[in-house]
C-alpha atoms as a PDB file:
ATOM      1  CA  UNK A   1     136.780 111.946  93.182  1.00  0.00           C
ATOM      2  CA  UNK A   2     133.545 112.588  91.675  1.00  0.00           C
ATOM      3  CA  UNK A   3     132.241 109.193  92.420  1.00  0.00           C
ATOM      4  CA  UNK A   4     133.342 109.466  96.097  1.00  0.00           C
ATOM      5  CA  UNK A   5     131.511 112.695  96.154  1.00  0.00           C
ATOM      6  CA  UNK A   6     128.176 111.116  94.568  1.00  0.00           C
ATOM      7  CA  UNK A   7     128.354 108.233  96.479  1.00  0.00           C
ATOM      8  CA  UNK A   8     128.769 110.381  99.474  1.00  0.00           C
ATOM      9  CA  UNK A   9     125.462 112.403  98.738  1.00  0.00           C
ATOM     10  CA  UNK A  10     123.761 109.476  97.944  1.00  0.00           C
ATOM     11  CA  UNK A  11     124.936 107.794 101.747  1.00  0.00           C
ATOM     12  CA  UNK A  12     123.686 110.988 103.311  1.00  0.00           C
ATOM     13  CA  UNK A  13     120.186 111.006 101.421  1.00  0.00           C
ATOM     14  CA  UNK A  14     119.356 107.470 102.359  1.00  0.00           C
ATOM     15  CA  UNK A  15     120.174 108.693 105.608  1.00  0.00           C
ATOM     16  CA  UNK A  16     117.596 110.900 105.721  1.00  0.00           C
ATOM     17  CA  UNK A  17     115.230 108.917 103.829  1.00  0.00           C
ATOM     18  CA  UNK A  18     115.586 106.138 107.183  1.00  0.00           C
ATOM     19  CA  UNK A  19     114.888 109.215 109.310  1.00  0.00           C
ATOM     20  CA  UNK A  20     111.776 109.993 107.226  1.00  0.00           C
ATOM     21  CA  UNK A  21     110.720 106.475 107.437  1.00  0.00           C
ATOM     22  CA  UNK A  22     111.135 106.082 111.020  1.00  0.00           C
ATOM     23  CA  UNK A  23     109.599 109.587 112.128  1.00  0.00           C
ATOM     24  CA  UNK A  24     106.524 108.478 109.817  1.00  0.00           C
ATOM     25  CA  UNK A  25     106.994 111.871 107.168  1.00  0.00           C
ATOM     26  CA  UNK A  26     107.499 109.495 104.362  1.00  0.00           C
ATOM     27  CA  UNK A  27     105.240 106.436 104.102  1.00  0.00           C
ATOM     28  CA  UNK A  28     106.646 102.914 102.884  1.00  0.00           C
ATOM     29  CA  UNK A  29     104.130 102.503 100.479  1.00  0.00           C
ATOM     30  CA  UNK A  30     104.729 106.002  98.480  1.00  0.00           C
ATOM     31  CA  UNK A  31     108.674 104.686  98.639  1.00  0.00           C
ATOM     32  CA  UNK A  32     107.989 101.872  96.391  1.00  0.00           C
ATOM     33  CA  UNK A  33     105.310 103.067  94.294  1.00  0.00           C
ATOM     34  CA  UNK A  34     107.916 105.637  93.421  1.00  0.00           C
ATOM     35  CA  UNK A  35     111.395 105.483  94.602  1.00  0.00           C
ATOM     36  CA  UNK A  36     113.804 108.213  94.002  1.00  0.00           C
ATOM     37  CA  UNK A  37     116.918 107.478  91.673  1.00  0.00           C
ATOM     38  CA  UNK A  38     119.135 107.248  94.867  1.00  0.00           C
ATOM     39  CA  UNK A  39     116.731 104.427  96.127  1.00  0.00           C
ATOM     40  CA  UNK A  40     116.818 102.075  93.555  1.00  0.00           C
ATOM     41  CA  UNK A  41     120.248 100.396  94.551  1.00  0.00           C
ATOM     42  CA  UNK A  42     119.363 100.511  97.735  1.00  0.00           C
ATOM     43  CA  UNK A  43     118.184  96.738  99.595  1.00  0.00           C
ATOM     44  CA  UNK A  44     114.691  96.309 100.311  1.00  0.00           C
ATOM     45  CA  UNK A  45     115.598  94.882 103.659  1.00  0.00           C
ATOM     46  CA  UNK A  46     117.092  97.846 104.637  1.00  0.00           C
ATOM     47  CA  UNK A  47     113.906 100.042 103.896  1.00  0.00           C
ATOM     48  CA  UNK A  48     111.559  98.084 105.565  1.00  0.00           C
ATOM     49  CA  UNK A  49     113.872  97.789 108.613  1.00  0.00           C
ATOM     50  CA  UNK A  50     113.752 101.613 108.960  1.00  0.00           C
ATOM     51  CA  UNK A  51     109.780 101.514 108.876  1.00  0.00           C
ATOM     52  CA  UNK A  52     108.517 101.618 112.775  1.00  0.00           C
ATOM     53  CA  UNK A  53     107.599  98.084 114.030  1.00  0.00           C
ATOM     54  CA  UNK A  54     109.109  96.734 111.402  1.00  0.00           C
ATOM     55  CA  UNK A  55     112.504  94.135 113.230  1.00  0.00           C
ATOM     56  CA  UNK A  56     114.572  91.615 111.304  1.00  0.00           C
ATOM     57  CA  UNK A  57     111.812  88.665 111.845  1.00  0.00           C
ATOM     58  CA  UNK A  58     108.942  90.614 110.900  1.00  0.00           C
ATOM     59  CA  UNK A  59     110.593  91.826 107.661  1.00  0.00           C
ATOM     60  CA  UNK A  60     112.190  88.188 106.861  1.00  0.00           C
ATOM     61  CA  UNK A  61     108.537  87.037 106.767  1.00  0.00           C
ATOM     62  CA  UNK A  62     107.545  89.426 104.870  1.00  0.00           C
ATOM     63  CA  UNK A  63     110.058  88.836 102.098  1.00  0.00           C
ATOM     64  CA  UNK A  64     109.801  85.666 102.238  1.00  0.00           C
ATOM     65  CA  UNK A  65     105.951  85.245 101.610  1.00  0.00           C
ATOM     66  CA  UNK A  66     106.403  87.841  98.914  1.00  0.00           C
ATOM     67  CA  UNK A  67     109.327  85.594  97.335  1.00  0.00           C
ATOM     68  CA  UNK A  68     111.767  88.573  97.390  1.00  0.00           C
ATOM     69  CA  UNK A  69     115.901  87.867  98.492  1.00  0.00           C
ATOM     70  CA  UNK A  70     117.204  89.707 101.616  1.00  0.00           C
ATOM     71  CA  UNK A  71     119.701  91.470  99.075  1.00  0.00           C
ATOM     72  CA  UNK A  72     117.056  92.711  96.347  1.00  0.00           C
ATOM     73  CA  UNK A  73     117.491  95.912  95.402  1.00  0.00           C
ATOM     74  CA  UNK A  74     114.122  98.823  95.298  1.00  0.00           C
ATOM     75  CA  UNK A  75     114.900  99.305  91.586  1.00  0.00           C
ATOM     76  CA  UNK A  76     115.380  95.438  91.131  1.00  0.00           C
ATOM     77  CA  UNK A  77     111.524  94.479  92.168  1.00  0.00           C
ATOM     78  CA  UNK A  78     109.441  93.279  89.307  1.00  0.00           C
ATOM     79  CA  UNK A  79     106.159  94.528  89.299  1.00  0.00           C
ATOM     80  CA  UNK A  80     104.416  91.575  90.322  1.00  0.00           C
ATOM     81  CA  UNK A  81     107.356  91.695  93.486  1.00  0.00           C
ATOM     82  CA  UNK A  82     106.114  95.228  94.257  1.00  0.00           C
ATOM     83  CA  UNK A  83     102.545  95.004  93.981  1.00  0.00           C
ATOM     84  CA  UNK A  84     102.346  91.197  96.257  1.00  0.00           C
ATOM     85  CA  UNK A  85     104.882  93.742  98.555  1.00  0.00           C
ATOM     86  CA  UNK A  86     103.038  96.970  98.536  1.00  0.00           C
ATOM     87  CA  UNK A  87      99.744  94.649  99.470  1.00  0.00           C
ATOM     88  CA  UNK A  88     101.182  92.707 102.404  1.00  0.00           C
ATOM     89  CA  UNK A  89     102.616  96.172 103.794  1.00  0.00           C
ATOM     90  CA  UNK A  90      98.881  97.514 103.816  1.00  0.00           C
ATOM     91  CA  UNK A  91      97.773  95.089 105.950  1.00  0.00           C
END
């Protein structure tokens, strides 16, 4: 029961986290500089997708050039993954 639970908060803050992303209070770039515990399972894809102009093409591209699977995780990106990532986003 206390995994459901956990599991259950962490659903609910990567809820909000989306919302964040999407309203613009929480940038992208700050996200993966420094992603909260509950973040780092969750898929890069997913992230990005919740970022404004950001649709399913755009972000395939993205990950692509960056060398980065559709099912990476935030907490799974090497350094070099992040940086080449946090770079392209700036642009």
């Amino acid at each position: 029961m206390d995994a459901l639970a956990r599991a259950n908060q962490i659903r609910i803050q990567r809820a909000q986290l989306k919302r964040d992303l999407k309203a613009g209070r929480l940038s992208i770039h700050a996200l993966l500089l420094n992603p909260p515990e509950y973040v780092e399972t969750a898929k890069v894809f997913d992230m990005l997708l919740a970022v404004p102009k950001y649709g399913r093409v755009k972000v395939n591209k993205i990950l692509v050039h960056c060398r980065i699977a559709p099912s990476k995780t935030i907490g799974g990106l090497s350094e070099r993954q992040r940086s080449e990532l946090i770079s392209l986003l700036h642009r």
